[in-house]
PDB file of N, CA and C in Angstrom:
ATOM      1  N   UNK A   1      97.148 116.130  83.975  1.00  0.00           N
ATOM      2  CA  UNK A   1      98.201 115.868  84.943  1.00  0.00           C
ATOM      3  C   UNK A   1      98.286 114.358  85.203  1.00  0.00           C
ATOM      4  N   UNK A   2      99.535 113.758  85.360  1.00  0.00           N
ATOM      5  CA  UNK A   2      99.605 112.218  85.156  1.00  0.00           C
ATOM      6  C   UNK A   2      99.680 112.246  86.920  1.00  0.00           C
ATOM      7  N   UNK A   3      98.538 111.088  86.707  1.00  0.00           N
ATOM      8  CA  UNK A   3      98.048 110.614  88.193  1.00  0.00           C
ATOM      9  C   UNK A   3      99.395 109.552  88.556  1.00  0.00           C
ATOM     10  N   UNK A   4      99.694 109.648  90.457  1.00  0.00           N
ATOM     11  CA  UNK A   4     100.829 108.999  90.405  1.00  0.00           C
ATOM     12  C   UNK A   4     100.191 108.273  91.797  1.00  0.00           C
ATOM     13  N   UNK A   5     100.783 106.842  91.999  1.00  0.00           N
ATOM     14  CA  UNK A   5     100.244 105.975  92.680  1.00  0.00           C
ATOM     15  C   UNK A   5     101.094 106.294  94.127  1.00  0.00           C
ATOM     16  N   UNK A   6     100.702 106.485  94.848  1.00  0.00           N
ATOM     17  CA  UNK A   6     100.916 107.110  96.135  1.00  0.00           C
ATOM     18  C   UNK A   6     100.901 105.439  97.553  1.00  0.00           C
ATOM     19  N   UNK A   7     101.867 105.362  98.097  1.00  0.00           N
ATOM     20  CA  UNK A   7     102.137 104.121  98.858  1.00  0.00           C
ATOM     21  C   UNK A   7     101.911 104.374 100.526  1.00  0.00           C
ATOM     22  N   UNK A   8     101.579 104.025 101.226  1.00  0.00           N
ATOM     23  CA  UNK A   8     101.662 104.178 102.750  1.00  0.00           C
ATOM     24  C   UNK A   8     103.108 103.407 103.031  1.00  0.00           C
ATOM     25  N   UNK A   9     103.976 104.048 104.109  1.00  0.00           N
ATOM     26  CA  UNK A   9     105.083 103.457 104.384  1.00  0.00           C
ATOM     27  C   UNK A   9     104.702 101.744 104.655  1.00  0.00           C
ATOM     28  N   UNK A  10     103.293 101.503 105.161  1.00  0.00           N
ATOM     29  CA  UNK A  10     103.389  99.943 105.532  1.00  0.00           C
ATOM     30  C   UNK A  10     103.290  99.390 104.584  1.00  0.00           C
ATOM     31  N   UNK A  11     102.666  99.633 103.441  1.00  0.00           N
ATOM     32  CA  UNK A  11     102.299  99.051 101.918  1.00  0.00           C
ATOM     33  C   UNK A  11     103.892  99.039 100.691  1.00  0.00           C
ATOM     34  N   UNK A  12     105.018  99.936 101.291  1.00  0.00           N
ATOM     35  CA  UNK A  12     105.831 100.171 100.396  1.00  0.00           C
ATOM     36  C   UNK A  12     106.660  98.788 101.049  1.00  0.00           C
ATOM     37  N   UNK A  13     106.652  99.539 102.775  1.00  0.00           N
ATOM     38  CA  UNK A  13     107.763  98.163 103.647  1.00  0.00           C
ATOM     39  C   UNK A  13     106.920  96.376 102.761  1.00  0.00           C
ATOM     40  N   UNK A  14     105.726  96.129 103.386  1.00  0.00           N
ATOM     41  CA  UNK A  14     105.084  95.075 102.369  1.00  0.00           C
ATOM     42  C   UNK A  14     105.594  94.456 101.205  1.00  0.00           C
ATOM     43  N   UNK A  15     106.163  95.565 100.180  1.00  0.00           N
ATOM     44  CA  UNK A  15     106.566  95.479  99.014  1.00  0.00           C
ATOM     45  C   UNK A  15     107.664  94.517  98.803  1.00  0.00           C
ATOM     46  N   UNK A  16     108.822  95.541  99.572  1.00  0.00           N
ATOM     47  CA  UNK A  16     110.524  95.110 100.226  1.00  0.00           C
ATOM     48  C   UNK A  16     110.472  94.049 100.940  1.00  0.00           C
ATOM     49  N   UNK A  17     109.158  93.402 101.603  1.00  0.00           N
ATOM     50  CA  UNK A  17     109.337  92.490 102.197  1.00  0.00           C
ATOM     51  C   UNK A  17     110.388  92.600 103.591  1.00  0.00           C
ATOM     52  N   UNK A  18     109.909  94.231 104.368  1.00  0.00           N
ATOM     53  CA  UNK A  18     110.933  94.619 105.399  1.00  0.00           C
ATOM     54  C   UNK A  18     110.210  95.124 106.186  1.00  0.00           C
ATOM     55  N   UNK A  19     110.349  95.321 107.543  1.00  0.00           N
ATOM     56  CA  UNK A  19     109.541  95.868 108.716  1.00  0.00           C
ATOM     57  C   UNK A  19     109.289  97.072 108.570  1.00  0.00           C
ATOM     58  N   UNK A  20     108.013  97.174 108.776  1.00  0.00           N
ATOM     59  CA  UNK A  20     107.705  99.018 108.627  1.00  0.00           C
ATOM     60  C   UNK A  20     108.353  99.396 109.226  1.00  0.00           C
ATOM     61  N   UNK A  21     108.805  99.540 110.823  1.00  0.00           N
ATOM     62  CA  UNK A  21     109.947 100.251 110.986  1.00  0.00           C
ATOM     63  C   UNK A  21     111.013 100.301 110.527  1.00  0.00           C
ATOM     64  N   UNK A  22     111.919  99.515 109.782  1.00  0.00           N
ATOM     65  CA  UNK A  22     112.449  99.426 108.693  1.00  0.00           C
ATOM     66  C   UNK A  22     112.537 100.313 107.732  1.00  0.00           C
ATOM     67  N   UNK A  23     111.679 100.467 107.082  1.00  0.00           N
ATOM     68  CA  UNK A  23     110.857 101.256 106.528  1.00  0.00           C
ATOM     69  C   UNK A  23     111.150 103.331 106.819  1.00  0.00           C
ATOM     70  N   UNK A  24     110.207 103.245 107.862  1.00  0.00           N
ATOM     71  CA  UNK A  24     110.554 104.368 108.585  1.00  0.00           C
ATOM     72  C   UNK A  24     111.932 104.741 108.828  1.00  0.00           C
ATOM     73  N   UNK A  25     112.905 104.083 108.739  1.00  0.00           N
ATOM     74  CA  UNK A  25     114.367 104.239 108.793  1.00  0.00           C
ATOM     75  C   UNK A  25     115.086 104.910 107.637  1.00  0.00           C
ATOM     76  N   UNK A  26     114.542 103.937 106.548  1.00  0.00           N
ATOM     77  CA  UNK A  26     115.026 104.288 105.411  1.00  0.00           C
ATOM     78  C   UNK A  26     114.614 105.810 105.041  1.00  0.00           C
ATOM     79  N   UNK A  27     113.358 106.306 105.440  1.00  0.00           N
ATOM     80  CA  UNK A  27     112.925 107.631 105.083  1.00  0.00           C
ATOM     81  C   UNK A  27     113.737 108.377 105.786  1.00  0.00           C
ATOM     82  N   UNK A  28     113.676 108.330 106.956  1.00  0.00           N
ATOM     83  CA  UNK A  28     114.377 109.109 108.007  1.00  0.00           C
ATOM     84  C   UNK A  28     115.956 109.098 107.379  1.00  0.00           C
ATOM     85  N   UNK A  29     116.576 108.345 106.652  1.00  0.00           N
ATOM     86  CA  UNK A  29     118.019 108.476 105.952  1.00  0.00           C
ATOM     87  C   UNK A  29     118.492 109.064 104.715  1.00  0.00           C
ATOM     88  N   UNK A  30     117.077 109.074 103.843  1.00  0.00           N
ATOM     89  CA  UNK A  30     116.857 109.970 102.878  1.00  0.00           C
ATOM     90  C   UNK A  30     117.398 108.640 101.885  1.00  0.00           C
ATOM     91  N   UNK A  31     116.651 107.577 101.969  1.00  0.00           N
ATOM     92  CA  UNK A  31     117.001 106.475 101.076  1.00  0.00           C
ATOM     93  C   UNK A  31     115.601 106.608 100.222  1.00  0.00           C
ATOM     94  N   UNK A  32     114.751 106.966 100.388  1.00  0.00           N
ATOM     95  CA  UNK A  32     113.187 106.992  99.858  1.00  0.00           C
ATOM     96  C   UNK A  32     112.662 108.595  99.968  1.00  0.00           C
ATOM     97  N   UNK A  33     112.399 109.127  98.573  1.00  0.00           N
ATOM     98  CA  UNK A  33     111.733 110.516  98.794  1.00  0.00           C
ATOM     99  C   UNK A  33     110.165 110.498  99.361  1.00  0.00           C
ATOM    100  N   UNK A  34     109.955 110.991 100.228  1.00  0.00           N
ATOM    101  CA  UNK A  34     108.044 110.870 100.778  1.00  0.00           C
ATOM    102  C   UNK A  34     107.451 112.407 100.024  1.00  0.00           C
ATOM    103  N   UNK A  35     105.915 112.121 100.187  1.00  0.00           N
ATOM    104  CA  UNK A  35     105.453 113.067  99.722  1.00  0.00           C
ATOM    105  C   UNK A  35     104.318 113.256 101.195  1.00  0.00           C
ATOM    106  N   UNK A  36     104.385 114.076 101.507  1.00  0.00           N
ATOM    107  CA  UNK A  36     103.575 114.415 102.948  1.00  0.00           C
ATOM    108  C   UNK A  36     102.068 115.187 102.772  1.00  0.00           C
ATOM    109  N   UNK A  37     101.104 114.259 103.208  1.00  0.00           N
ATOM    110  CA  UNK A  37      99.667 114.840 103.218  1.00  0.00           C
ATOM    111  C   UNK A  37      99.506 115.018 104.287  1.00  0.00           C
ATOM    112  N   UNK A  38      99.456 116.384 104.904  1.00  0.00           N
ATOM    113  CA  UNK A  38      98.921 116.723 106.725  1.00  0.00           C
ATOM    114  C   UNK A  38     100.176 115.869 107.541  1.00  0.00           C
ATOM    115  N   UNK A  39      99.833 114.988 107.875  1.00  0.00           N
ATOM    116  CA  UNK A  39     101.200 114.160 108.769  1.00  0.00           C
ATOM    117  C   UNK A  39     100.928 113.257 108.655  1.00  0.00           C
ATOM    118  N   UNK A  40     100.669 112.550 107.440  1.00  0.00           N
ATOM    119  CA  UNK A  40     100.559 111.369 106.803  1.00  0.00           C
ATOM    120  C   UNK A  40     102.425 111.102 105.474  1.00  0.00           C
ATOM    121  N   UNK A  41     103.034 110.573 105.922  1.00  0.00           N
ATOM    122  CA  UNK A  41     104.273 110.098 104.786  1.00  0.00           C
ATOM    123  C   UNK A  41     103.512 109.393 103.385  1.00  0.00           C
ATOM    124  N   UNK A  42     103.834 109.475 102.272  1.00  0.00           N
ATOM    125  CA  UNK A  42     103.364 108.437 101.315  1.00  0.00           C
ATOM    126  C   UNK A  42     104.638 108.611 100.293  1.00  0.00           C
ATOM    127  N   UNK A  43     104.812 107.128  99.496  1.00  0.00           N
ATOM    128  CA  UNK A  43     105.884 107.121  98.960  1.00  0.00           C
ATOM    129  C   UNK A  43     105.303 106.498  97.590  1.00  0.00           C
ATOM    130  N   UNK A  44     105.754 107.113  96.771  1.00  0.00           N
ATOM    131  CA  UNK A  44     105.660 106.819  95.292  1.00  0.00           C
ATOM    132  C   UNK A  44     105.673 105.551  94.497  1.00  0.00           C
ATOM    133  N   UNK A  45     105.012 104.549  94.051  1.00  0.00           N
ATOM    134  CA  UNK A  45     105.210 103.159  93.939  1.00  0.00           C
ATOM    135  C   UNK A  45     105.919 103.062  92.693  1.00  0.00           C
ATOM    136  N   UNK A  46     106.348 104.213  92.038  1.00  0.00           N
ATOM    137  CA  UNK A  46     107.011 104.079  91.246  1.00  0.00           C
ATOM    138  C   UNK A  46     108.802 104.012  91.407  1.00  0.00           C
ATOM    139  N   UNK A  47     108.962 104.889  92.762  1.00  0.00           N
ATOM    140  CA  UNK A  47     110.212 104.533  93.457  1.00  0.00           C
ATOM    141  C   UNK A  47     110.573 103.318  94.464  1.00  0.00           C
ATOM    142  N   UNK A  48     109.462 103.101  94.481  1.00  0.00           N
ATOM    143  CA  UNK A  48     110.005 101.424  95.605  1.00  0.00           C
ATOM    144  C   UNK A  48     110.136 100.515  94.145  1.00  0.00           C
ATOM    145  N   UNK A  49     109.657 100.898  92.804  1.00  0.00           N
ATOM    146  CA  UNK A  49     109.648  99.876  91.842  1.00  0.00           C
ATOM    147  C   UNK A  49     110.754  99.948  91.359  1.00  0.00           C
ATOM    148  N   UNK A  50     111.534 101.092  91.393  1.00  0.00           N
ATOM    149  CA  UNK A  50     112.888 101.633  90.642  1.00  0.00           C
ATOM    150  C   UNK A  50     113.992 100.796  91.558  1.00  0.00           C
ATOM    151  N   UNK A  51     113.559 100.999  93.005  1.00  0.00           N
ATOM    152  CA  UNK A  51     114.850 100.569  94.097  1.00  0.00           C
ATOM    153  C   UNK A  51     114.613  99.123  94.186  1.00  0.00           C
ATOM    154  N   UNK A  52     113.441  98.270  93.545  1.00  0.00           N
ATOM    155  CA  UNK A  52     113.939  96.983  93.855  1.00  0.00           C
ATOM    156  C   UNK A  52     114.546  96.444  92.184  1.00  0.00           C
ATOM    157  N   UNK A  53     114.163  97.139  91.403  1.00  0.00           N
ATOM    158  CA  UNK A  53     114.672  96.954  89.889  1.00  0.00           C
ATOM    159  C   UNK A  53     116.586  97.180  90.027  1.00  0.00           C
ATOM    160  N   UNK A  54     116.658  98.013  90.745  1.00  0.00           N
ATOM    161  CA  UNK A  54     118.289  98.831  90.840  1.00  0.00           C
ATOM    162  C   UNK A  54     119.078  97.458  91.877  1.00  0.00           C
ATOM    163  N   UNK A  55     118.145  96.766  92.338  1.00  0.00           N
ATOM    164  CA  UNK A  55     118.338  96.229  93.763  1.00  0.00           C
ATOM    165  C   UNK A  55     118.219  94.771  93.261  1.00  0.00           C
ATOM    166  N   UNK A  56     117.837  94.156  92.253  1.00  0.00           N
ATOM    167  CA  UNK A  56     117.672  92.511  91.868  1.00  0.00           C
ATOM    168  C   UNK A  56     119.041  92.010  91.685  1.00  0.00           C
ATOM    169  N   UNK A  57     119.503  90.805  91.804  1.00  0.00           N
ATOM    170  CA  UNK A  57     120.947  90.105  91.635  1.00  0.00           C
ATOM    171  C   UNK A  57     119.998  88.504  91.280  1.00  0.00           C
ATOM    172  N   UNK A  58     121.430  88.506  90.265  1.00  0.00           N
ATOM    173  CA  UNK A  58     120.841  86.860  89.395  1.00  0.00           C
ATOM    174  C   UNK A  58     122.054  85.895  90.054  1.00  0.00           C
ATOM    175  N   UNK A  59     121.340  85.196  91.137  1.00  0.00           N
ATOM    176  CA  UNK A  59     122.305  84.026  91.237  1.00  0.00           C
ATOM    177  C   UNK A  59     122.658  83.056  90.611  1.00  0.00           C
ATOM    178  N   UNK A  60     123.810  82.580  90.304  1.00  0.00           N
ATOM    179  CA  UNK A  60     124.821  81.720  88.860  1.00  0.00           C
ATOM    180  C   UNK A  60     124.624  80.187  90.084  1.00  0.00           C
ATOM    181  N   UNK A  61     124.051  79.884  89.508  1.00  0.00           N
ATOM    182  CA  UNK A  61     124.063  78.059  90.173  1.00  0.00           C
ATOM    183  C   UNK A  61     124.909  77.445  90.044  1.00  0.00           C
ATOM    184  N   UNK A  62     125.483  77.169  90.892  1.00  0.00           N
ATOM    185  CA  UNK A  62     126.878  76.071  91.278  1.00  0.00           C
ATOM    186  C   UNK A  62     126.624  75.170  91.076  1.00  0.00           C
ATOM    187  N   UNK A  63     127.637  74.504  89.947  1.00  0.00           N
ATOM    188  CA  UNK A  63     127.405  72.898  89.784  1.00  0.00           C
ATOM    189  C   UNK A  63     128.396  72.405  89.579  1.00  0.00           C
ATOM    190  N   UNK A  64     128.929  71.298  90.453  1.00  0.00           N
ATOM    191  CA  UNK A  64     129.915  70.896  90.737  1.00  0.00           C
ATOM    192  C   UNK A  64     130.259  69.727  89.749  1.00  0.00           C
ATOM    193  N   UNK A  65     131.392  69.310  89.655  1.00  0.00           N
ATOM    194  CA  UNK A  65     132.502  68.706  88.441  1.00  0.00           C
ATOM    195  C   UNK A  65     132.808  67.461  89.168  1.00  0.00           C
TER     196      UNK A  65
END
């Protein structure tokens, strides 16, 4: 069975560089699937890796004439 790397909401927010409550928002909106141990949330580090991959923009440098 392929072992899967399991995130604490503060370690995923960390990631995003966004407030754990933040964080907690996004779950609560169904922007992030959790996987629930007892009443512990954990989120997949393979999906915070997908949503900032889906989520990068290449800024075009302005250079003026």
């Amino acid at each position: 069975m392929e072992e899967k790397k399991l995130l604490s909401l503060k370690e995923a927010a960390e990631m995003l560089g966004i407030h754990y409550t933040t964080m907690r928002q996004y779950v609560r909106k169904g922007k992030f699937p959790v996987v629930r141990i007892g009443r512990l949330l954990k989120i997949e580090a393979k999906d915070i890796e997908e949503y900032i991959r889906k989520n990068k923009t290449v800024l075009e440098e302005h250079t003026k004439k």
